[in-house]
Protein backbone atom coordinates (compact mmCIF):
# COMPACT_ATOMS: atom_id res chain seq x y z
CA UNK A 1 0.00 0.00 0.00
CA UNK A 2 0.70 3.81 -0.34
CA UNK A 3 2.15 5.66 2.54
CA UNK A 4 -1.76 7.50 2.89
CA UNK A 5 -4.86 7.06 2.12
CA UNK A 6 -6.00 9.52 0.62
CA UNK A 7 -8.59 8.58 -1.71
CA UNK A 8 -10.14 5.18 -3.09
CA UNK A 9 -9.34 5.87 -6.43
CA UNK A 10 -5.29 5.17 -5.05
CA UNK A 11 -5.89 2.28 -3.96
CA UNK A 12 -5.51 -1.38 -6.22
CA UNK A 13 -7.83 -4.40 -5.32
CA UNK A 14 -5.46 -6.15 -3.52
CA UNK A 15 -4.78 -2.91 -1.20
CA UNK A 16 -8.55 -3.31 -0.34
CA UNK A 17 -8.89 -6.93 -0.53
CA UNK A 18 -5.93 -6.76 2.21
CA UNK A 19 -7.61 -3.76 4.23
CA UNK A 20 -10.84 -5.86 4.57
CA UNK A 21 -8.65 -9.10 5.45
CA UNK A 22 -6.97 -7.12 8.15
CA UNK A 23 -10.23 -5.58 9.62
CA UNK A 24 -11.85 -9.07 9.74
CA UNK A 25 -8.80 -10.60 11.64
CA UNK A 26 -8.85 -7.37 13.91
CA UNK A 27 -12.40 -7.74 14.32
CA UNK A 28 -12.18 -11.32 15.35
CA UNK A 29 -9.83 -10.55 18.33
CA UNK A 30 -11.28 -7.53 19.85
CA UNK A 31 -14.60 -9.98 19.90
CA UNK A 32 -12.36 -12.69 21.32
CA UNK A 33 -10.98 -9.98 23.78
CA UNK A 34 -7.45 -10.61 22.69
CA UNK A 35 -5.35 -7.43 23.31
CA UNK A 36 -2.13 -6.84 21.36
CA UNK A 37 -0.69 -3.37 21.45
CA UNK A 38 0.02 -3.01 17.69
CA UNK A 39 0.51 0.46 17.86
CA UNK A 40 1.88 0.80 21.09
CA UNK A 41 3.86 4.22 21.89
CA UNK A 42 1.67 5.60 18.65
CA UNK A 43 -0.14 8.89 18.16
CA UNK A 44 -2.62 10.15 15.77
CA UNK A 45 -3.72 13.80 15.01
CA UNK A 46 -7.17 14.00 14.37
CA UNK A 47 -7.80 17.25 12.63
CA UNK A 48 -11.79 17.75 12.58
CA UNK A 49 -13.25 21.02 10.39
CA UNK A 50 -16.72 19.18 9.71
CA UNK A 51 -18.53 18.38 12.38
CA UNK A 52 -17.90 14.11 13.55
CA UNK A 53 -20.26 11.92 15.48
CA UNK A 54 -18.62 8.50 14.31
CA UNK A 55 -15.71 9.28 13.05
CA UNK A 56 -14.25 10.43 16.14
CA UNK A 57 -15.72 8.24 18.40
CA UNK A 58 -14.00 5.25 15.93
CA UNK A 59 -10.82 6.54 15.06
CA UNK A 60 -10.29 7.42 18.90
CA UNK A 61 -11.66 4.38 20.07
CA UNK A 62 -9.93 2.50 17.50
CA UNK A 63 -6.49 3.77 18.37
CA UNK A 64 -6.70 3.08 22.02
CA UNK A 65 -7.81 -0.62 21.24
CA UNK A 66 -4.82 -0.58 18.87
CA UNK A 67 -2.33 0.23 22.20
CA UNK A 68 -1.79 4.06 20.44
CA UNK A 69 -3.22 7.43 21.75
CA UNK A 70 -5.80 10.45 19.75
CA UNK A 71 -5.26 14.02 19.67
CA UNK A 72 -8.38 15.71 18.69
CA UNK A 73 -7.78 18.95 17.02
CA UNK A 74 -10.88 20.92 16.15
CA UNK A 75 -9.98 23.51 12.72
CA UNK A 76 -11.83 26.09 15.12
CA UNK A 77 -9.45 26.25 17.77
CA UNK A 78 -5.99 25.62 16.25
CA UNK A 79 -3.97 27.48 14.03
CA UNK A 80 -5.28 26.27 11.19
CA UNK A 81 -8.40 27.54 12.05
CA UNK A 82 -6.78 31.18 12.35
CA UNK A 83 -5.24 30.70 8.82
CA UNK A 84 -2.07 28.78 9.25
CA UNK A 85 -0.73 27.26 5.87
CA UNK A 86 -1.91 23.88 5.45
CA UNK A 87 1.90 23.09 4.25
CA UNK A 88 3.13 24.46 7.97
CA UNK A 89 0.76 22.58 9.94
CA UNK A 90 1.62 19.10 8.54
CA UNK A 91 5.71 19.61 8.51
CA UNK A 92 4.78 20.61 12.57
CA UNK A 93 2.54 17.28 13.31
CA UNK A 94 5.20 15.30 11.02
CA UNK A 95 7.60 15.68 14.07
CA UNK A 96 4.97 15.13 16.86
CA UNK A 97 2.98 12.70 15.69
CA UNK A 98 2.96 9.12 13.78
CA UNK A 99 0.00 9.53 11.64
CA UNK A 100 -2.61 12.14 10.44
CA UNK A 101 -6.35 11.59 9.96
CA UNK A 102 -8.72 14.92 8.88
CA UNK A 103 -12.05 15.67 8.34
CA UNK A 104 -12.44 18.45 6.34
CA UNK A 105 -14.04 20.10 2.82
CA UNK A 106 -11.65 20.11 0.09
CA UNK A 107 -9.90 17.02 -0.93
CA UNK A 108 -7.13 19.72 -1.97
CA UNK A 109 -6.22 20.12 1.73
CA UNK A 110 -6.34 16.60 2.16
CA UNK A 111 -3.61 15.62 -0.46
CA UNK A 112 -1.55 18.83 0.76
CA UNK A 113 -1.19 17.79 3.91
CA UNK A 114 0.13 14.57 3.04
CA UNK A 115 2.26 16.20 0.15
CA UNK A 116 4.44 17.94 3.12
CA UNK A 117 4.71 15.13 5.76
CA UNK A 118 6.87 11.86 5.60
CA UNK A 119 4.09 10.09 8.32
CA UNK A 120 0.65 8.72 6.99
CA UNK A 121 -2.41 10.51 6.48
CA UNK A 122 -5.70 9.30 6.75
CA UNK A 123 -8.91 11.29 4.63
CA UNK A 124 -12.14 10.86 7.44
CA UNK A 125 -14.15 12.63 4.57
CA UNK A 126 -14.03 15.24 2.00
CA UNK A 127 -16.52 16.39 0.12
CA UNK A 128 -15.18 14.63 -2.91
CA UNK A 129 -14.62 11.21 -1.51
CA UNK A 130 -15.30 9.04 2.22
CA UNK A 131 -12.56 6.17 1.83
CA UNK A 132 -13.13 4.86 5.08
CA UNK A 133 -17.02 4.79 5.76
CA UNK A 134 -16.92 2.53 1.70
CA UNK A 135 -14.63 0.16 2.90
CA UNK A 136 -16.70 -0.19 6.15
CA UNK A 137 -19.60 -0.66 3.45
CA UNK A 138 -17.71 -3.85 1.53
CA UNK A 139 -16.69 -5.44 5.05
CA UNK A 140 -20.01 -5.66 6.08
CA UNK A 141 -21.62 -6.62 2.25
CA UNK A 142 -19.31 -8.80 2.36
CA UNK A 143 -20.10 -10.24 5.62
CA UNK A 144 -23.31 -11.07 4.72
CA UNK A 145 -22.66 -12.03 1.41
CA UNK A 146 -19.38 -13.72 1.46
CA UNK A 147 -18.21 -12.34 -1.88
CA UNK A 148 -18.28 -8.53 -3.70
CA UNK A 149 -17.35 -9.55 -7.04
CA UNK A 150 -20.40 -10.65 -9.14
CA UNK A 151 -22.77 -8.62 -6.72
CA UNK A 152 -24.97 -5.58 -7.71
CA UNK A 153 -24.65 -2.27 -5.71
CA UNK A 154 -26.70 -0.16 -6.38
CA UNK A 155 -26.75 3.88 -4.94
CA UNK A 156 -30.05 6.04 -5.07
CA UNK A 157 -29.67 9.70 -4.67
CA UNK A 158 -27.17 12.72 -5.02
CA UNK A 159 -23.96 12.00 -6.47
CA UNK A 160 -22.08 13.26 -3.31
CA UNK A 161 -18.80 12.06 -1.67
CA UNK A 162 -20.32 8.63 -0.66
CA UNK A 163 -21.34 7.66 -4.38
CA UNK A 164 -18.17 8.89 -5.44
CA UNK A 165 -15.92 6.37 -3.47
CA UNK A 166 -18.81 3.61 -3.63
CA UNK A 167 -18.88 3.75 -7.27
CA UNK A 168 -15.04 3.39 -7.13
CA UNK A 169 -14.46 0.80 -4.70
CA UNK A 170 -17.62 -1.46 -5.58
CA UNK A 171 -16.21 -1.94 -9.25
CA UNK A 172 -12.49 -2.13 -8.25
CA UNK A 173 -13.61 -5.32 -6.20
CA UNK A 174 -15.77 -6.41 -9.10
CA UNK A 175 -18.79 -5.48 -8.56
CA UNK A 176 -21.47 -4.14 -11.33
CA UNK A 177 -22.67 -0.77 -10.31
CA UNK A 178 -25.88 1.24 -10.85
CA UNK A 179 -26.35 5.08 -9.44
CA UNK A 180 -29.34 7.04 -9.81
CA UNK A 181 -29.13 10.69 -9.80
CA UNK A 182 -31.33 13.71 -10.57
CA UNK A 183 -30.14 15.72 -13.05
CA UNK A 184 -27.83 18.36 -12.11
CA UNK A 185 -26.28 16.15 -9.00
CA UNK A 186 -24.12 13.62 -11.05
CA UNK A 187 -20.83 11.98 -9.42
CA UNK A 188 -17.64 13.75 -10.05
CA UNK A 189 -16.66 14.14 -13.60
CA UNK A 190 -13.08 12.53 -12.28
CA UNK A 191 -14.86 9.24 -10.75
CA UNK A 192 -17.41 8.90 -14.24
CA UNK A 193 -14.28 8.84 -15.93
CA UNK A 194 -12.44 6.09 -14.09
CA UNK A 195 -16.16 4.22 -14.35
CA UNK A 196 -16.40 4.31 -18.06
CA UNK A 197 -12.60 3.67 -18.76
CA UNK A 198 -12.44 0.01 -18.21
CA UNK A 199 -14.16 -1.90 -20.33
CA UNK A 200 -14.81 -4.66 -17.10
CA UNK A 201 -16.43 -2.10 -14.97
CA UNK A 202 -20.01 -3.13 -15.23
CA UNK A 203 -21.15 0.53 -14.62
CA UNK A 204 -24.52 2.53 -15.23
CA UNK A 205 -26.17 6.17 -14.47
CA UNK A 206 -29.84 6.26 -14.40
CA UNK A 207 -32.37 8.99 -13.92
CA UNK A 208 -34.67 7.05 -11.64
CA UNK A 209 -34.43 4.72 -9.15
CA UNK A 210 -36.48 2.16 -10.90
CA UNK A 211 -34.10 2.09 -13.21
CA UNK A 212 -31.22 1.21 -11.38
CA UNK A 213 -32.72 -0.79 -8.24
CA UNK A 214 -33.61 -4.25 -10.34
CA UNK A 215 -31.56 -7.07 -9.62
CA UNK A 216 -29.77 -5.19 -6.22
CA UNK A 217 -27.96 -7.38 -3.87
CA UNK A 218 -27.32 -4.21 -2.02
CA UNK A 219 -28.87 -0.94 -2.30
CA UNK A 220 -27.14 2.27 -0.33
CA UNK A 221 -28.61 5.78 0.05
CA UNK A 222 -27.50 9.22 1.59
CA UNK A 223 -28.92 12.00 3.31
CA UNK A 224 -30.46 14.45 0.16
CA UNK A 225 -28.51 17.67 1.64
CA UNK A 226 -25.14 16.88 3.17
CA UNK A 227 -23.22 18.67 5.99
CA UNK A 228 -22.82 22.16 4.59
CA UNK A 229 -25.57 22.05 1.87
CA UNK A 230 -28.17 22.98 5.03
CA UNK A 231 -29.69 26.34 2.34
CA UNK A 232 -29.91 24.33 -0.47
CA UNK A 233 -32.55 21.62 1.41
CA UNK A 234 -35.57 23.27 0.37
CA UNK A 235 -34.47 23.12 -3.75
CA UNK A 236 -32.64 19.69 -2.86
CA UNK A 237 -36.30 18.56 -1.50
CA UNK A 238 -37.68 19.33 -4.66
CA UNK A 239 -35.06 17.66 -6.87
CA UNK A 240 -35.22 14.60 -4.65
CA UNK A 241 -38.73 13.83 -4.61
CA UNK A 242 -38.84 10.09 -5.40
CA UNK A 243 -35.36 9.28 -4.76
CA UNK A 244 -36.24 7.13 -1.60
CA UNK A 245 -35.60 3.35 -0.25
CA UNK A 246 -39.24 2.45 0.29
CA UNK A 247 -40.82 -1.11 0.08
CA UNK A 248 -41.78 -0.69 -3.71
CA UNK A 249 -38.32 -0.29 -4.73
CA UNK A 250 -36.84 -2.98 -2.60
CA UNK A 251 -39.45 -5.02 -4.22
CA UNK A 252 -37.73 -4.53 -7.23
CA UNK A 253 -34.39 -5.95 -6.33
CA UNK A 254 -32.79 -9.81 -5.35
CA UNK A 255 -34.64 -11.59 -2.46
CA UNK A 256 -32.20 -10.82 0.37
CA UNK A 257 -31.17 -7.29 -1.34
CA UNK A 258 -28.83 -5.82 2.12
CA UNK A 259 -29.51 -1.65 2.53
CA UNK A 260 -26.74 0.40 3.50
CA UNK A 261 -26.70 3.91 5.17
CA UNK A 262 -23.99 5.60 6.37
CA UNK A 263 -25.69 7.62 9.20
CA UNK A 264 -27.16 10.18 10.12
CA UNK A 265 -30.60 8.89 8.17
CA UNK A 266 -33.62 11.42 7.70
CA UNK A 267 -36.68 8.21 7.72
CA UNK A 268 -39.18 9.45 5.23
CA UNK A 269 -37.01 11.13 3.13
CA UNK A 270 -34.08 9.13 1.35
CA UNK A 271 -35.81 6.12 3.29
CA UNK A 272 -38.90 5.13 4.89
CA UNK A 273 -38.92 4.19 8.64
CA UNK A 274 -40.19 0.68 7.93
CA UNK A 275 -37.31 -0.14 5.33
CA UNK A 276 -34.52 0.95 7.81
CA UNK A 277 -35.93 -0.80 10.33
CA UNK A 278 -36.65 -3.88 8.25
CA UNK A 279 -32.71 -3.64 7.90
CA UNK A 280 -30.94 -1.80 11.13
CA UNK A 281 -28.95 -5.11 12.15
CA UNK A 282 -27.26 -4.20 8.55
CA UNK A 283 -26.69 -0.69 8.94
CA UNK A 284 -25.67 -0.80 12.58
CA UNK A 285 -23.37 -3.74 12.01
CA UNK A 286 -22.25 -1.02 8.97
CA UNK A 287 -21.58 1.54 11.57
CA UNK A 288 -19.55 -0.58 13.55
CA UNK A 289 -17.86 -1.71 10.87
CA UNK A 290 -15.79 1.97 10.66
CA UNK A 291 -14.39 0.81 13.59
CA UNK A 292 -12.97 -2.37 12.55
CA UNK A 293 -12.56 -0.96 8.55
CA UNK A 294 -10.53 2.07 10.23
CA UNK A 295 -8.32 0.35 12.74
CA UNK A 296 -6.72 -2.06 9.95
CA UNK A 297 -5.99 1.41 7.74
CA UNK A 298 -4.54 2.63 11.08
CA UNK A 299 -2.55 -0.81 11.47
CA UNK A 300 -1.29 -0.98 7.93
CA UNK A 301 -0.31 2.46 7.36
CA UNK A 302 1.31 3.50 11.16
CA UNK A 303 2.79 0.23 12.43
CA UNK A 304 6.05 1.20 10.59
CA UNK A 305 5.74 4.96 10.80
């Protein structure tokens, strides 16, 4: 693997076939309550400028299980916050710290920060891509389903950071791959790109979600108006209507079709109450799955940092 991760689109198959084979081993012992200090005498900056729930609590969690210590750093309250050069802040935490992990807007500041520091850094989500909550998606479809390749994924709603990095990492692990979108809120132009430029991807856009829900082993939605989009939810409402996980749609897919959300979830809007419901033991076990999917990446990248 690469010294960071920065981005899905970095990664090969085998880098995320390894990542997943990691997380399930990890998995295994902290279920088995075997302790090993992996990352013993380790530190990790955690450098928040969006708002976190689980992404803190996992990656903070997940180092102390791993034997390491957090440092949460809200962009508010440090330098960065007050303008500080991006460049400045990471050659300072390079000599403090053993490994980097942001939250933050731009995936420009993301690839920055690891362009001036020798120790990993980990993207927690841009508003391009969310590398770690999509491979906490594939350990858990592929929990349930034993395999990715030859599965259908398919994504309903706006073509934000979470369709971005689903659409990459389902068809790098060989998955076929159908998104539906309103007009207007495609995927990134850099991500369509990569999905039409192998002739193996097994890739489509639709309009609706009729469309692109037949045949779904596992279907995966968003919130309509992401964190920072908050103005835009009355116009997003509008362009959204019909864009929702609701029993006539999952009656459209294969019998045992999994639903994925990655939390917060507005019931009634991108999904009805009795469809998540019908299928919380898969998005909890989802959620807890950024644990697990986030201490291998912590394992793999920092144990030689």
């Amino acid at each position: 693997m690469k010294k960071d991760l920065l981005k899905l689109l970095d990664l090969s198959r085998e880098d995320i076939t390894t990542i997943l084979n990691t997380a399930d081993q990890l998995k295994y012992e902290t279920k088995h309550s075997i302790h090993r200090d992996y990352l013993k005498g380790k530190t990790l900056a955690m450098i928040f400028e969006k708002n976190s729930t689980r992404t803190r609590v996992s990656f903070e969690t997940g180092m102390f299980q791993l034997g390491g210590h957090a440092l949460f750093l809200s962009g508010k309250e440090s330098q960065i916050g007050r303008g500080e050069p991006i460049e400045d802040t990471a050659r300072v935490l390079d000599r403090y710290c053993d490994g980097i992990m942001i939250r933050t807007f731009g995936q420009d500041e993301v690839e920055e920060l690891a362009r001036y520091t020798t120790i990993p850094v980990i993207n927690g989500l841009t508003d391009f891509c969310h590398p770690c909550q999509v491979l906490a998606d594939l350990l858990t479809v592929r929990e349930y389903k034993a395999v990715l390749e030859g599965l259908k994924l398919c994504y309903i709603g706006d073509g934000n950071n979470m369709a971005n990095s689903l659409i990459v990492g389902g068809l790098k692990m060989g998955m076929e791959v159908a998104v539906a979108c309103p007009e207007g809120y495609d995927p990134d132009p850099q991500v369509l790109d990569f999905a039409r430029s192998d002739p193996a991807h097994k890739f489509s856009l639709f309009r609706t979600p009729r469309e692109a829900a037949p045949g779904a082993d596992v279907i995966v939605t968003d919130v309509w108006a992401s964190m920072g989009q908050e103005e835009e939810k009355a116009v997003r409402e509008k362009a959204f209507a019909g864009y929702q996980i609701n029993a006539e749609l999952m009656a459209l897919t294969n019998p045992g079709c999994m639903v994925q959300h990655c939390l917060p979830a507005h019931r009634g809007e991108e999904i009805t109450a009795e469809v998540f419901e019908a299928h919380a033991q898969e998005i909890f076990d989802e959620a807890e799955n950024r644990l697990h999917a986030q201490k291998a990446v912590m394992y793999l990248l920092m144990k030689e940092a």
